[in-house]
N, C-alpha and C. Protein backbone atom coordinates (compact mmCIF):
# COMPACT_ATOMS: atom_id res chain seq x y z
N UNK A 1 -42.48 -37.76 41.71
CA UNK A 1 -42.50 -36.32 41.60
C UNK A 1 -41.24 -35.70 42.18
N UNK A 2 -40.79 -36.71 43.07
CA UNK A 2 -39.29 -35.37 43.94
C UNK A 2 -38.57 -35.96 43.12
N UNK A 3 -38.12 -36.94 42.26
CA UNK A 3 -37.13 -37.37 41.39
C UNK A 3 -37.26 -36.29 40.35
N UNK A 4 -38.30 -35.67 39.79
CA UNK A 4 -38.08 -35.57 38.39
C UNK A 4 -38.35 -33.33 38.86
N UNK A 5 -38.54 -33.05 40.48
CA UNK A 5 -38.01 -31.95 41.09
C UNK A 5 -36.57 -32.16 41.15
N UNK A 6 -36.12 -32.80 41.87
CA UNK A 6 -34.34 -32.68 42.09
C UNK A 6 -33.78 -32.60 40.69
N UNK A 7 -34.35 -33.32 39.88
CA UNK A 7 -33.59 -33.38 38.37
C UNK A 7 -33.41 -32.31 37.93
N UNK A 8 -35.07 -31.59 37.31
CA UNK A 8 -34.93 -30.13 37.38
C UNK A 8 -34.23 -28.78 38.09
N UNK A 9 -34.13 -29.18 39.68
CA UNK A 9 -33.40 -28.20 40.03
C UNK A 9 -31.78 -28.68 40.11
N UNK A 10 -31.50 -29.79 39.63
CA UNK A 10 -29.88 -29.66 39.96
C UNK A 10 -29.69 -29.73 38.33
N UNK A 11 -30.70 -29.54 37.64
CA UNK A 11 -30.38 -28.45 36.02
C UNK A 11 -29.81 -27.62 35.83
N UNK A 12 -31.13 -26.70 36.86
CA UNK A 12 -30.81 -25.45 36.62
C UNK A 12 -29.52 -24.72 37.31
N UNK A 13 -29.52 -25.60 38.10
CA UNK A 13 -27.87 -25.29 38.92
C UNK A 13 -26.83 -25.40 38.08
N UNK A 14 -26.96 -26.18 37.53
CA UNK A 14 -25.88 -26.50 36.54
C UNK A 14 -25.84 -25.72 35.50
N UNK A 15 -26.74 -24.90 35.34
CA UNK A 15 -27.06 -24.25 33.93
C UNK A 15 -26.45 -22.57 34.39
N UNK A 16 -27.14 -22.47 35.66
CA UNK A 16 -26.46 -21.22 36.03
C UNK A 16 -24.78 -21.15 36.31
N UNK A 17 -24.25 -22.22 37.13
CA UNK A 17 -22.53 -22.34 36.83
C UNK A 17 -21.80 -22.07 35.60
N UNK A 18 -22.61 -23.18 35.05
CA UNK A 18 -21.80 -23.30 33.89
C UNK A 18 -21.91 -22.40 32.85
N UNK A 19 -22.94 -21.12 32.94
CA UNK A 19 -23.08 -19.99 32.29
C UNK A 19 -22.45 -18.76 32.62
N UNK A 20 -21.53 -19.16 34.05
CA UNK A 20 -21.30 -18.40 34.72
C UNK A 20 -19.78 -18.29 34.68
N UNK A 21 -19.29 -19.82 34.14
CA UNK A 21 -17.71 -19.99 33.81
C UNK A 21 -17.94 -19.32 32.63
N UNK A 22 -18.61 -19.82 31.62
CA UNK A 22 -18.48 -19.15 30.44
C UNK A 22 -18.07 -17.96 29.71
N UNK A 23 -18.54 -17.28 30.88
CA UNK A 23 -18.99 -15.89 30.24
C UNK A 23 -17.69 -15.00 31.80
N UNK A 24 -16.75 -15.87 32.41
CA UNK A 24 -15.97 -15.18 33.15
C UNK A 24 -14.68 -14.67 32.74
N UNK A 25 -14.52 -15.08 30.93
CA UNK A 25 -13.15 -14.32 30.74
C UNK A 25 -13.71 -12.97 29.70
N UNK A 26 -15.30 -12.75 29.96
CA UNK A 26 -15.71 -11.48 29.04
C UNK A 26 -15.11 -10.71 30.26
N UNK A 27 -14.39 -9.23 29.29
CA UNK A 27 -14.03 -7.68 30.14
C UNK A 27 -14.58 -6.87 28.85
N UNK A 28 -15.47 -6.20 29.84
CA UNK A 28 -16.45 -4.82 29.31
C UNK A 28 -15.57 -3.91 29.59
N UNK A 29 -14.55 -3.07 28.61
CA UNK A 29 -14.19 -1.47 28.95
C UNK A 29 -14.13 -1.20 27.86
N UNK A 30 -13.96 0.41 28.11
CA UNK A 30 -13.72 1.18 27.34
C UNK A 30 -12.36 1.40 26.63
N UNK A 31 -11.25 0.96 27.45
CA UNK A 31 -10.11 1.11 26.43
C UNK A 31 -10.11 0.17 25.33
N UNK A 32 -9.23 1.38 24.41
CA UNK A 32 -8.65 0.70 23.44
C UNK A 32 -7.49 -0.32 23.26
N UNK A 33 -8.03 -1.23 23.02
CA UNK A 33 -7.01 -2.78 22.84
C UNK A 33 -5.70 -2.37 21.75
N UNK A 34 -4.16 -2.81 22.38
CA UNK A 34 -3.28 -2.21 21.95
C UNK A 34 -2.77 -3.33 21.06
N UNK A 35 -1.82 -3.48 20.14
CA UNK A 35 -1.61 -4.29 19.22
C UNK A 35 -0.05 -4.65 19.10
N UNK A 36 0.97 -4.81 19.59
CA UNK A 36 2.12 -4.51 19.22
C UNK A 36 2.64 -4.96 17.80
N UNK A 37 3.10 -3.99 16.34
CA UNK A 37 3.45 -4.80 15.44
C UNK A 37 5.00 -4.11 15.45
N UNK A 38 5.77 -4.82 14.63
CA UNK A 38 7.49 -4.43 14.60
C UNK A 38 7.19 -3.55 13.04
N UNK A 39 8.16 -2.64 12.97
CA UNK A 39 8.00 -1.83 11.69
C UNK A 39 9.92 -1.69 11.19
N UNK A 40 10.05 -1.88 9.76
CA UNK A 40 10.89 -1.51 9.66
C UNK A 40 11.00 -0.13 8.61
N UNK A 41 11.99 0.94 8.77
CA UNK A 41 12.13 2.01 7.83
C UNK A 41 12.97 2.39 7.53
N UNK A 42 13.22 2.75 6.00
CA UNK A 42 14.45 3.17 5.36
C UNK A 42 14.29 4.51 4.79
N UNK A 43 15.36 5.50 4.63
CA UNK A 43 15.45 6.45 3.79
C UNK A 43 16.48 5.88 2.35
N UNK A 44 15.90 6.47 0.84
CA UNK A 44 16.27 5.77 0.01
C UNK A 44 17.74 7.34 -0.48
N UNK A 45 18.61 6.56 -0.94
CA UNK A 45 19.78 7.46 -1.26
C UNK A 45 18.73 8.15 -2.73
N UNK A 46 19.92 9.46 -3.05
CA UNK A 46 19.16 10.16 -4.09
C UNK A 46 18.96 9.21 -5.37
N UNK A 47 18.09 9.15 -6.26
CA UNK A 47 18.33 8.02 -7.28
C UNK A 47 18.10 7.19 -6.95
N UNK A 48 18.13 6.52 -6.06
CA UNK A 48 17.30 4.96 -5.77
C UNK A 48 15.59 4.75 -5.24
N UNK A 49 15.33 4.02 -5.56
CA UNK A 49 13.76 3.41 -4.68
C UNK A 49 13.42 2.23 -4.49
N UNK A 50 12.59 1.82 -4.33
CA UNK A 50 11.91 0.49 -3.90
C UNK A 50 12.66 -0.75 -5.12
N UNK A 51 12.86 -0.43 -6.60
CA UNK A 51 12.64 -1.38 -7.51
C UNK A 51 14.54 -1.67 -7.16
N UNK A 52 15.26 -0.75 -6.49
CA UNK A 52 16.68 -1.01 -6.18
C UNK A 52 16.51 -1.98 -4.96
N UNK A 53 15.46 -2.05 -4.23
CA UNK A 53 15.88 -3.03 -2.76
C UNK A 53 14.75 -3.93 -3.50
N UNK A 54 14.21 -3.87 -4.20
CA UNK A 54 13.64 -5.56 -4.68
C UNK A 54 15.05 -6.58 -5.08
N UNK A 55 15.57 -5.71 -5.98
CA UNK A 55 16.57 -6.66 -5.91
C UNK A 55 17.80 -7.28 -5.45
N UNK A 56 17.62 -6.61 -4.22
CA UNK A 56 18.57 -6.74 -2.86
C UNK A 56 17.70 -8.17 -2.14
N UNK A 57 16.55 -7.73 -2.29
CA UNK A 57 15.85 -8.85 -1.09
C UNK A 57 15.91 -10.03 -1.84
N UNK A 58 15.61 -10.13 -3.40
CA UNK A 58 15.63 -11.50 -3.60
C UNK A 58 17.11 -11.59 -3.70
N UNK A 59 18.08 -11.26 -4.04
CA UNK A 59 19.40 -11.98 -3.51
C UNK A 59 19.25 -12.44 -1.96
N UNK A 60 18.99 -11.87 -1.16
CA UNK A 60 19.21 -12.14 0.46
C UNK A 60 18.02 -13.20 0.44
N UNK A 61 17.34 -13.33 0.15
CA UNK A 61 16.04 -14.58 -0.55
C UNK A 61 17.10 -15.75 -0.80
N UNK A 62 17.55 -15.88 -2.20
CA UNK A 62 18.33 -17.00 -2.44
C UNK A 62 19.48 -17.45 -1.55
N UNK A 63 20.29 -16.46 -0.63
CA UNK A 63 21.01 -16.55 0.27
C UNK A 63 20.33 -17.44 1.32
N UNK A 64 19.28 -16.92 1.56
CA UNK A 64 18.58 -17.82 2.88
C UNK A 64 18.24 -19.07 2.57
N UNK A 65 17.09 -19.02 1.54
CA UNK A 65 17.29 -20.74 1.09
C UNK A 65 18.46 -21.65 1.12
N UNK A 66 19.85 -21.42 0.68
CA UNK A 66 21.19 -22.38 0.52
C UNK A 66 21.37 -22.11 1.79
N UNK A 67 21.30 -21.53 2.72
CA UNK A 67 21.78 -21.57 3.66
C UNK A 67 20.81 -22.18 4.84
């Protein structure tokens, strides 16, 4: 009977630790989680748009590959 007590309680010991690492890198707040992303932006000359720097990028595309 004290074998199969100690068993049980050095269980539950174990059960409470190790529930206790688990759950020690949770943080409960209220702020808002910040994100850092990089942005890039252009203003387009009069007469040009997007379909003029498509074909800028795939040149600078094939540039990068040979190189």
């Amino acid at each position: 009977m004290k074998k199969i007590l100690t068993a049980a309680v050095s269980a539950m010991m174990f059960l409470f630790v190790a529930g206790g690492a688990a759950t020690a890198q949770e943080e409960e707040t209220d702020e808002m989680q910040v994100v850092p992303v990089e942005t890039w932006a252009c203003n387009y000359r009069d007469g040009k748009g997007p379909g003029d720097l498509s074909s800028d990028i795939d040149a600078w595309k094939e540039w990068m590959d040979s190189n």
